[in-house]
PDB file of N, CA and C in Angstrom:
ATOM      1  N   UNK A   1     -48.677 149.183  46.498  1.00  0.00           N
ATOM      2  CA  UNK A   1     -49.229 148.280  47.481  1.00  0.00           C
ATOM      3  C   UNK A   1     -50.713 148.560  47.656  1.00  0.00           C
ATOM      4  N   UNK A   2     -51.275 147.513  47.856  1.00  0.00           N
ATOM      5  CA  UNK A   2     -52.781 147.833  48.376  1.00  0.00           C
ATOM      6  C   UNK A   2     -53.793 147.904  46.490  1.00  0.00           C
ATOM      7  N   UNK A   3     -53.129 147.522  45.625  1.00  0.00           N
ATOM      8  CA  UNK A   3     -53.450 147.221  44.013  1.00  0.00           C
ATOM      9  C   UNK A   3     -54.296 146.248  44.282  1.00  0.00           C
ATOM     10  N   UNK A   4     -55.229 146.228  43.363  1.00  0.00           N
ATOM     11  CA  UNK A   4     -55.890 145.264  43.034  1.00  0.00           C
ATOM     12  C   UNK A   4     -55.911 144.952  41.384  1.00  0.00           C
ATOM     13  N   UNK A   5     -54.860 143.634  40.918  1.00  0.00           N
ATOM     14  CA  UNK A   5     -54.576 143.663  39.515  1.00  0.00           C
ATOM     15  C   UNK A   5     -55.651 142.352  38.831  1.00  0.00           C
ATOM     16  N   UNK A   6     -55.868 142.881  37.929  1.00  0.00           N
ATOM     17  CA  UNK A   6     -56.296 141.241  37.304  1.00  0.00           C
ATOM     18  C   UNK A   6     -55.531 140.754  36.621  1.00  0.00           C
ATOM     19  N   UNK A   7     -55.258 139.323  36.577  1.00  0.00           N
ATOM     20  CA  UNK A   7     -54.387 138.093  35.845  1.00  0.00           C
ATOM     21  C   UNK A   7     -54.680 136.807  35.201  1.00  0.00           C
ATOM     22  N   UNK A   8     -54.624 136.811  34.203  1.00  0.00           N
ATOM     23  CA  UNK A   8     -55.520 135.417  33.612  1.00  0.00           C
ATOM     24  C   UNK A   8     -55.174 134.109  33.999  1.00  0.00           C
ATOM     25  N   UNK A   9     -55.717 133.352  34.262  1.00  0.00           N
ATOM     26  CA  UNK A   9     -55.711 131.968  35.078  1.00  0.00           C
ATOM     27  C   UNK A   9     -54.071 131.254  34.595  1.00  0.00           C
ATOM     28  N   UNK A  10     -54.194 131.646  32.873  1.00  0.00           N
ATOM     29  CA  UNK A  10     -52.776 131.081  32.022  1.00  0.00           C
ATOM     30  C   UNK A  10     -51.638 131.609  32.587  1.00  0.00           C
ATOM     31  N   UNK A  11     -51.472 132.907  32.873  1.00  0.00           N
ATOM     32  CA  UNK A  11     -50.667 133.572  33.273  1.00  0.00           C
ATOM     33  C   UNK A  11     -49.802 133.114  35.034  1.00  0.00           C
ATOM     34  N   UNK A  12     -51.218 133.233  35.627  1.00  0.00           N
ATOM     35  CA  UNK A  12     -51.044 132.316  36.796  1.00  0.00           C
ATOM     36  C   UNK A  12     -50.155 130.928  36.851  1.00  0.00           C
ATOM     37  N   UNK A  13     -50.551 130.639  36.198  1.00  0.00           N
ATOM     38  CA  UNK A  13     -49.967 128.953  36.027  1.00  0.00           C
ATOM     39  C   UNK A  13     -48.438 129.022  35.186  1.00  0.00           C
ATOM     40  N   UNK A  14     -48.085 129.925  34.670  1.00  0.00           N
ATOM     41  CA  UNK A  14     -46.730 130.315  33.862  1.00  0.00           C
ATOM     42  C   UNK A  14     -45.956 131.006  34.677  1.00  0.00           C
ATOM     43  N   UNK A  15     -46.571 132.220  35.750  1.00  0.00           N
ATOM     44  CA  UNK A  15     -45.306 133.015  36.308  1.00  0.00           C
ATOM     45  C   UNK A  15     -46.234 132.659  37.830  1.00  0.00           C
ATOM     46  N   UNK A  16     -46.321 131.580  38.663  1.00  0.00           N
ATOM     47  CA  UNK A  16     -47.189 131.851  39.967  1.00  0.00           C
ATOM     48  C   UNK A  16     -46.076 132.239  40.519  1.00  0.00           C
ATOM     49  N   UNK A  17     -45.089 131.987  40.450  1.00  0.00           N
ATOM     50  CA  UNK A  17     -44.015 132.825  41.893  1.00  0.00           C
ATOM     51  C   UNK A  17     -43.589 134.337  41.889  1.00  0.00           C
ATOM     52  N   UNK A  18     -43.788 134.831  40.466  1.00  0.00           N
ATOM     53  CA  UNK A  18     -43.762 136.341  40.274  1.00  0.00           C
ATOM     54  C   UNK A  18     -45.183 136.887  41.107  1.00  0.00           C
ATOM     55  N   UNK A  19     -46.070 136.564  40.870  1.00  0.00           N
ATOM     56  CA  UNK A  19     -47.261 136.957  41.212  1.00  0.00           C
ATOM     57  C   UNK A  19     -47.393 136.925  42.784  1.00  0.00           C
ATOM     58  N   UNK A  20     -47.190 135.813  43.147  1.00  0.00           N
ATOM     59  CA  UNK A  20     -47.084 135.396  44.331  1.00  0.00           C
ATOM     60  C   UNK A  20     -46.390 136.425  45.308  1.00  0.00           C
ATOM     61  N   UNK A  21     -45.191 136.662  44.529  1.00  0.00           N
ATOM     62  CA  UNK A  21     -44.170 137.958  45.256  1.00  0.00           C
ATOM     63  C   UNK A  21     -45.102 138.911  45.320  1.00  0.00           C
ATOM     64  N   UNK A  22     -45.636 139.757  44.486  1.00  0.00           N
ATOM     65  CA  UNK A  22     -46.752 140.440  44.334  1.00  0.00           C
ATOM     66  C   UNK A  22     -47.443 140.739  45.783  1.00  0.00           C
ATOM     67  N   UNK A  23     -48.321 139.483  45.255  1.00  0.00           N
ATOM     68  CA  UNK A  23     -49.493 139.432  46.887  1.00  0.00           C
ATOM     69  C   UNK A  23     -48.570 139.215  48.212  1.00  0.00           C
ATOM     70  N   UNK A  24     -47.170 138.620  48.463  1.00  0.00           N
ATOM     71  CA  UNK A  24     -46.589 139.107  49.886  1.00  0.00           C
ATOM     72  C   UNK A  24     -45.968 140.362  49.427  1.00  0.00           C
ATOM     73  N   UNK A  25     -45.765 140.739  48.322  1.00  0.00           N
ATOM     74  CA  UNK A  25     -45.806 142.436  48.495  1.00  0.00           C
ATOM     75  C   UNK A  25     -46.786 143.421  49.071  1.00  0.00           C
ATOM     76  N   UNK A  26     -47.971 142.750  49.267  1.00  0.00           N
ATOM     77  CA  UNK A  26     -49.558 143.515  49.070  1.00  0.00           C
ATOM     78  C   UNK A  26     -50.039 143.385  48.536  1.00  0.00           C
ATOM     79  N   UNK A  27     -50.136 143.143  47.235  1.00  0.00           N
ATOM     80  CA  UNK A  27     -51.113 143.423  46.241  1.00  0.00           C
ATOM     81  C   UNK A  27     -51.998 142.397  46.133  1.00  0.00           C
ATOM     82  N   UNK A  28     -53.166 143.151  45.844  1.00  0.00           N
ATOM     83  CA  UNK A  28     -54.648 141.803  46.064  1.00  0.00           C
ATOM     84  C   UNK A  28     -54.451 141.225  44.089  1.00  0.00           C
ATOM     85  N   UNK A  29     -54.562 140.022  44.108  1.00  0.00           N
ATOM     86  CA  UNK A  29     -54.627 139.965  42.475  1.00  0.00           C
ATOM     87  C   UNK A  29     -55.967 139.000  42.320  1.00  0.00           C
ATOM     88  N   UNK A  30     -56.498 139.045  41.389  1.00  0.00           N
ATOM     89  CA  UNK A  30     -58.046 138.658  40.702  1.00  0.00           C
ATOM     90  C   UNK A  30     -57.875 137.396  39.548  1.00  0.00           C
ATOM     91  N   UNK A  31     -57.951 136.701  39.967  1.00  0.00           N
ATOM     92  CA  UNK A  31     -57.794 135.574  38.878  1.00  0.00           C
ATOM     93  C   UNK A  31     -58.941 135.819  37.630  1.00  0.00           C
ATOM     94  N   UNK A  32     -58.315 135.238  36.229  1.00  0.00           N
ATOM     95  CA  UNK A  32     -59.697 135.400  35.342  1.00  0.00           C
ATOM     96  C   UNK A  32     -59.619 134.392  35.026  1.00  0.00           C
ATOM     97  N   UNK A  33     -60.762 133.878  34.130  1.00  0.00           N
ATOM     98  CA  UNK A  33     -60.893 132.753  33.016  1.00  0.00           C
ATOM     99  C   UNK A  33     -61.535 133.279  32.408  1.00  0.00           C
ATOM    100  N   UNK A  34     -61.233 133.186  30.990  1.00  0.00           N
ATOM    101  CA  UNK A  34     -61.745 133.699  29.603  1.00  0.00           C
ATOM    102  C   UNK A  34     -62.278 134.819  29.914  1.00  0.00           C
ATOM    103  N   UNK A  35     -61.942 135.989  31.089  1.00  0.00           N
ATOM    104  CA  UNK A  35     -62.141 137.304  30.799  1.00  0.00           C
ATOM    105  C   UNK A  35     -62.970 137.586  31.967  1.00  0.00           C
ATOM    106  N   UNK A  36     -63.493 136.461  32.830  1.00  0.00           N
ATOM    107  CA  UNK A  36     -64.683 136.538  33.788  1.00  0.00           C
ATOM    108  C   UNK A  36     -63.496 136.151  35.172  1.00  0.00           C
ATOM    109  N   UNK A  37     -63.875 137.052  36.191  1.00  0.00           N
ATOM    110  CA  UNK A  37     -62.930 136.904  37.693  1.00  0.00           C
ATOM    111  C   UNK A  37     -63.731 135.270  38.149  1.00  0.00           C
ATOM    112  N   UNK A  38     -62.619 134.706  38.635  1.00  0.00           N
ATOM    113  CA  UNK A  38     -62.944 133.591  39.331  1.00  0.00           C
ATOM    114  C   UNK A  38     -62.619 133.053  40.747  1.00  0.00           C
ATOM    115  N   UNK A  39     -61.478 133.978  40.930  1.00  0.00           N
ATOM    116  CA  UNK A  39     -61.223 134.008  42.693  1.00  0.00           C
ATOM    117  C   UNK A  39     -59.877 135.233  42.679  1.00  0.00           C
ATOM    118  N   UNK A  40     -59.896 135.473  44.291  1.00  0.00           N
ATOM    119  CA  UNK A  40     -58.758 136.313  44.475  1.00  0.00           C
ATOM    120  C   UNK A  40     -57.600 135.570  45.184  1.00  0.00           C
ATOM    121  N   UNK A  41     -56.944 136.366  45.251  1.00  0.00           N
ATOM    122  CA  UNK A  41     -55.437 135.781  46.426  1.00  0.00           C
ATOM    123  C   UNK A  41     -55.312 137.124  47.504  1.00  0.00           C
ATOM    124  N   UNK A  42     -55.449 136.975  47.919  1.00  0.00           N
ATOM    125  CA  UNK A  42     -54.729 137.979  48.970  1.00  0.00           C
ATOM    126  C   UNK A  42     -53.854 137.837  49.627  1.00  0.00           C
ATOM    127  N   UNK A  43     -53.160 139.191  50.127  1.00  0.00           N
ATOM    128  CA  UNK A  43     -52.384 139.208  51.126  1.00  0.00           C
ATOM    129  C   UNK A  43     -52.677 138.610  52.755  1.00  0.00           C
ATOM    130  N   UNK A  44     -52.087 137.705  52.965  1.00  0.00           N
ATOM    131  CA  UNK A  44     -52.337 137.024  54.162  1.00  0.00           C
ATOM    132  C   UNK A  44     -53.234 138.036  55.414  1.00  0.00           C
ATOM    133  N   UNK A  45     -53.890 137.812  55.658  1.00  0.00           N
ATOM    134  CA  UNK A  45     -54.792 139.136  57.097  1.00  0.00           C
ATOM    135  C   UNK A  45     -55.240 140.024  56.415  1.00  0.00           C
ATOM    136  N   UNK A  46     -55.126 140.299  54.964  1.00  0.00           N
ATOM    137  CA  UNK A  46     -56.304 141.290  54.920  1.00  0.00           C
ATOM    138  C   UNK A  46     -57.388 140.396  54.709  1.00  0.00           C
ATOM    139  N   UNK A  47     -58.697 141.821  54.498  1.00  0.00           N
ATOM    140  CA  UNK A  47     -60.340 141.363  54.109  1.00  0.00           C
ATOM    141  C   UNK A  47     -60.426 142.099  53.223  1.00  0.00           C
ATOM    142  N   UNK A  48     -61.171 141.471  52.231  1.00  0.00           N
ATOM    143  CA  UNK A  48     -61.677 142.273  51.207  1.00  0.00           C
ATOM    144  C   UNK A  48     -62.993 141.443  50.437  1.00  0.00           C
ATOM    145  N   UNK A  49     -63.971 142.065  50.501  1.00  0.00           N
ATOM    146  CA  UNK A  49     -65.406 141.966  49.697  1.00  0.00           C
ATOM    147  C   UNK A  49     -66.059 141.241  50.742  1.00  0.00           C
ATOM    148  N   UNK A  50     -66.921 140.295  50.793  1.00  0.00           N
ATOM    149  CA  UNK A  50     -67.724 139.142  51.572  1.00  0.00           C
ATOM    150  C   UNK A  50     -66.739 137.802  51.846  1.00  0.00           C
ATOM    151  N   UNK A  51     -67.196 137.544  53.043  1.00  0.00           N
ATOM    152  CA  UNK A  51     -66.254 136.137  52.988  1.00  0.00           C
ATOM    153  C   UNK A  51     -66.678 134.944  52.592  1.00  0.00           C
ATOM    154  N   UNK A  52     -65.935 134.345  51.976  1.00  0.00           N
ATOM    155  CA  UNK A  52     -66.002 133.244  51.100  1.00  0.00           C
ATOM    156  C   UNK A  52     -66.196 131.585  52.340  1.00  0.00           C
ATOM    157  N   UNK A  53     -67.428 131.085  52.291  1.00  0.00           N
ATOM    158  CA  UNK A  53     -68.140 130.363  52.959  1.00  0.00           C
ATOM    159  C   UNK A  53     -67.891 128.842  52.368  1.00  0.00           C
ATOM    160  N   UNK A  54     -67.312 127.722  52.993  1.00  0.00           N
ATOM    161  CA  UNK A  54     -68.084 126.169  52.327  1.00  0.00           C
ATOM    162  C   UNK A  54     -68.852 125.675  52.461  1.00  0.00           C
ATOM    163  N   UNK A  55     -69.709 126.318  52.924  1.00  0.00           N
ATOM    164  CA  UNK A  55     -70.873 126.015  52.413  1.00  0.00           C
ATOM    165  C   UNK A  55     -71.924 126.783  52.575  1.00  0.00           C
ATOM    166  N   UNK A  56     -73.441 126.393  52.253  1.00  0.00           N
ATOM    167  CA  UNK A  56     -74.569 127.387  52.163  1.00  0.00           C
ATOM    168  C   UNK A  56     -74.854 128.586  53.425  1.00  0.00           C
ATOM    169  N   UNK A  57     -75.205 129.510  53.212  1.00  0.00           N
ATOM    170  CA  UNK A  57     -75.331 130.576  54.130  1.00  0.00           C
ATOM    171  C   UNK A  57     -76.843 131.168  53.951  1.00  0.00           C
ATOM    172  N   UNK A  58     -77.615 130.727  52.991  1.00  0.00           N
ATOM    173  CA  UNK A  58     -78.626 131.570  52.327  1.00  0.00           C
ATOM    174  C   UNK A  58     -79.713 130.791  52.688  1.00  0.00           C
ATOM    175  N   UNK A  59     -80.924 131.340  52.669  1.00  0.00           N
ATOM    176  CA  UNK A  59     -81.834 130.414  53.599  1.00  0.00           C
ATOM    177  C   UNK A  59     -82.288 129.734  52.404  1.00  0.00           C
ATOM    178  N   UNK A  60     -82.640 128.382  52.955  1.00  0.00           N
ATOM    179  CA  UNK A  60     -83.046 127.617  51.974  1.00  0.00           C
ATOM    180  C   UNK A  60     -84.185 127.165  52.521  1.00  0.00           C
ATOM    181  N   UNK A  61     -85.130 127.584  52.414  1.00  0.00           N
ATOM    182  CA  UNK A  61     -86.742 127.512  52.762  1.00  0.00           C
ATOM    183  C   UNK A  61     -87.021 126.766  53.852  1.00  0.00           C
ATOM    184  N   UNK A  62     -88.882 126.623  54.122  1.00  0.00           N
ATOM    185  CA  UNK A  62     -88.880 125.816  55.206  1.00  0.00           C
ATOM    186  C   UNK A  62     -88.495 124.168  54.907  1.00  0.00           C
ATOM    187  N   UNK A  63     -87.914 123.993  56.112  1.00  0.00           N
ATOM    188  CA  UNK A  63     -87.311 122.121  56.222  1.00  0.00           C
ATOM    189  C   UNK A  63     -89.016 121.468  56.643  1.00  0.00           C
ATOM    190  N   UNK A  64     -88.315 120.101  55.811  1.00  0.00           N
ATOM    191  CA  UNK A  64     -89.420 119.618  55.752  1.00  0.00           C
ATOM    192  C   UNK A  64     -88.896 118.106  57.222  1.00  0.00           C
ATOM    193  N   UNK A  65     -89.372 118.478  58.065  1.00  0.00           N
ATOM    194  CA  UNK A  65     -88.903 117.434  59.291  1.00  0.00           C
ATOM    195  C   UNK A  65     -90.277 116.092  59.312  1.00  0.00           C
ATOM    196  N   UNK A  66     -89.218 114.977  59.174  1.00  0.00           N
ATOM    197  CA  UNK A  66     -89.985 114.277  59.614  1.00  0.00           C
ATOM    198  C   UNK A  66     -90.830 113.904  61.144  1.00  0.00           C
ATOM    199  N   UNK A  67     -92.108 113.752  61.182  1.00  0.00           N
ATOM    200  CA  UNK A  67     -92.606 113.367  62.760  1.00  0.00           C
ATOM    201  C   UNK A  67     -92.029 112.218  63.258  1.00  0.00           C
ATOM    202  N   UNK A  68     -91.010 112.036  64.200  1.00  0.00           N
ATOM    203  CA  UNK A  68     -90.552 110.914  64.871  1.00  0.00           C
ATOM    204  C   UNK A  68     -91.252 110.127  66.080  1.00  0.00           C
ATOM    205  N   UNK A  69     -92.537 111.115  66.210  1.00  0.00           N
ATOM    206  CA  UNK A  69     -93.283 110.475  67.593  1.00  0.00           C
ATOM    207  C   UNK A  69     -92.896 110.962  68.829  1.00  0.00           C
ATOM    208  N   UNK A  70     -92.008 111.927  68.736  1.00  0.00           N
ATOM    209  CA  UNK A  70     -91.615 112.025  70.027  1.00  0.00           C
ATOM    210  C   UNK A  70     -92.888 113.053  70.998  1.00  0.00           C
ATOM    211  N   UNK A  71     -92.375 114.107  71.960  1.00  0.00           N
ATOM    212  CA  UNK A  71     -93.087 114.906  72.622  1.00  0.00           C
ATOM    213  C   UNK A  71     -92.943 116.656  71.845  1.00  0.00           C
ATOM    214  N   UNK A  72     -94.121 116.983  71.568  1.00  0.00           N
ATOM    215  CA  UNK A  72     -93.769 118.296  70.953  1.00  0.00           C
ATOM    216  C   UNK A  72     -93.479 119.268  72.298  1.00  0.00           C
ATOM    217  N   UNK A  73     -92.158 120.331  71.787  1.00  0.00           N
ATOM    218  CA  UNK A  73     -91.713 120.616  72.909  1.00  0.00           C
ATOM    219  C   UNK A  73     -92.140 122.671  72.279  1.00  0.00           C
ATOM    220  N   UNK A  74     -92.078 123.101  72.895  1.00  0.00           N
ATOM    221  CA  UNK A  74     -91.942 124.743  73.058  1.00  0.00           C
ATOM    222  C   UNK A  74     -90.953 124.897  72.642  1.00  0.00           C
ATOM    223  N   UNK A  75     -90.290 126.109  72.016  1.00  0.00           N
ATOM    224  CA  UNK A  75     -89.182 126.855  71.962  1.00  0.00           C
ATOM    225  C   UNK A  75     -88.015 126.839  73.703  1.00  0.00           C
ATOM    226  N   UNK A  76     -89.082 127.198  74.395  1.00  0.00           N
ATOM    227  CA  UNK A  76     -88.686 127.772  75.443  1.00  0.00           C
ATOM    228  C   UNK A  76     -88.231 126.340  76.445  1.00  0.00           C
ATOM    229  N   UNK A  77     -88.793 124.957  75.890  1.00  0.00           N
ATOM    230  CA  UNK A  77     -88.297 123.635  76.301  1.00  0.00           C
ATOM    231  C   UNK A  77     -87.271 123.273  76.114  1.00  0.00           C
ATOM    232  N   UNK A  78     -86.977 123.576  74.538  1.00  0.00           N
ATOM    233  CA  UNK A  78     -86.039 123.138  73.809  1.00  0.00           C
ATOM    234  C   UNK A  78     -84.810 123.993  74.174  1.00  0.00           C
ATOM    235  N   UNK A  79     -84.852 125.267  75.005  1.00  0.00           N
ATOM    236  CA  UNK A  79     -84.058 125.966  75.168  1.00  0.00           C
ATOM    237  C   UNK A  79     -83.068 125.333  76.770  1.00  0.00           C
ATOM    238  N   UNK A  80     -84.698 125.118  77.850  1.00  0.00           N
ATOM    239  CA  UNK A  80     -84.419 124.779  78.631  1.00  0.00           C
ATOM    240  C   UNK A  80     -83.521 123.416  78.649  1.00  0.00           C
ATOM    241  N   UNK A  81     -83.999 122.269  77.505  1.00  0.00           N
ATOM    242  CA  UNK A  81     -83.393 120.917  77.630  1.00  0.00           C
ATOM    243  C   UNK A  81     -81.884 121.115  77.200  1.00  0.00           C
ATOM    244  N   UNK A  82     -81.478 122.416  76.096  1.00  0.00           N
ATOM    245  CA  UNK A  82     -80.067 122.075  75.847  1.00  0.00           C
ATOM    246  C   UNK A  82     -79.373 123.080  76.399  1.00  0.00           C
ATOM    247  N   UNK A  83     -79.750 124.016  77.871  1.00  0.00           N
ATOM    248  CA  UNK A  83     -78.977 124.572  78.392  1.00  0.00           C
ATOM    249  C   UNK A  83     -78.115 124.259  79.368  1.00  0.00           C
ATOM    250  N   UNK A  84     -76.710 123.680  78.850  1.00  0.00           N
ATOM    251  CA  UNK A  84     -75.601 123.443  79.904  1.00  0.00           C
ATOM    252  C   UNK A  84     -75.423 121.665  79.096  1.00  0.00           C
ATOM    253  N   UNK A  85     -75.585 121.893  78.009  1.00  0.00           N
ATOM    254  CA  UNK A  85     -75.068 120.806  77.423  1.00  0.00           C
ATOM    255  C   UNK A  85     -74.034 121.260  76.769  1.00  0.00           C
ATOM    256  N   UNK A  86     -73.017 120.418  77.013  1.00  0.00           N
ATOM    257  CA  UNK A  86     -71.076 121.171  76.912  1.00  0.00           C
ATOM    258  C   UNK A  86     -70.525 122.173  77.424  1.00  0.00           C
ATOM    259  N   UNK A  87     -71.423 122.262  78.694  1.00  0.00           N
ATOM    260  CA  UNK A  87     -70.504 122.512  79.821  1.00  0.00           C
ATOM    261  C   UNK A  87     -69.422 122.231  81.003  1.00  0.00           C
ATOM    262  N   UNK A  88     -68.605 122.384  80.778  1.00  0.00           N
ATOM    263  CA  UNK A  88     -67.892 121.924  81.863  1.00  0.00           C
ATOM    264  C   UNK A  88     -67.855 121.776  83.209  1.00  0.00           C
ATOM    265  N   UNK A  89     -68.009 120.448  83.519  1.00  0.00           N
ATOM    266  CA  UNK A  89     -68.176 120.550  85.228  1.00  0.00           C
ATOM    267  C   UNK A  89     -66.780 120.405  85.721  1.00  0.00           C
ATOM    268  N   UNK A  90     -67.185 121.339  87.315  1.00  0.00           N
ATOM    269  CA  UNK A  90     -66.093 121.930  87.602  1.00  0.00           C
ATOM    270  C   UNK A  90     -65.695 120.813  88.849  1.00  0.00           C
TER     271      UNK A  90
END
């Protein structure tokens, strides 16, 4: 328990319910294609490595905003205007 096996994608697709037993046994297994890992399976609640995101996490430079005309506001405006927006009144 607690293995981490690798298994080729073919293999996967020929025995997934053996394997499958596997990972609700514990065992973390590593998918390959042509020899290169391409995702894991895990056991339900564990963590293991970085978590896997849909979408971007990485900064992607400065945004280029268009000027709409409006009022240029401060940080400290912009803080003030959206504090207690989705709050619940009681």
């Amino acid at each position: 328990m607690g293995d981490i096996r690798e298994v080729p994608l073919r293999e996967l697709n020929q025995q997934t319910s053996r394997i499958m037993a596997r990972v609700e046994a514990g065992e973390t297994v590593t998918i390959t294609k042509d020899g290169i890992p391409i995702g894991d399976i895990v056991p339900r609640g564990s963590r293991m490595g970085r978590p896997s995101y849909p979408f971007r996490t990485d900064p992607m430079g400065p945004l280029d905003l268009p000027d709409l005309g409006g009022p240029v506001l401060t940080d400290a405006e912009i803080d003030e205007t959206l504090r207690g927006i989705g709050a619940i009144d009681d």
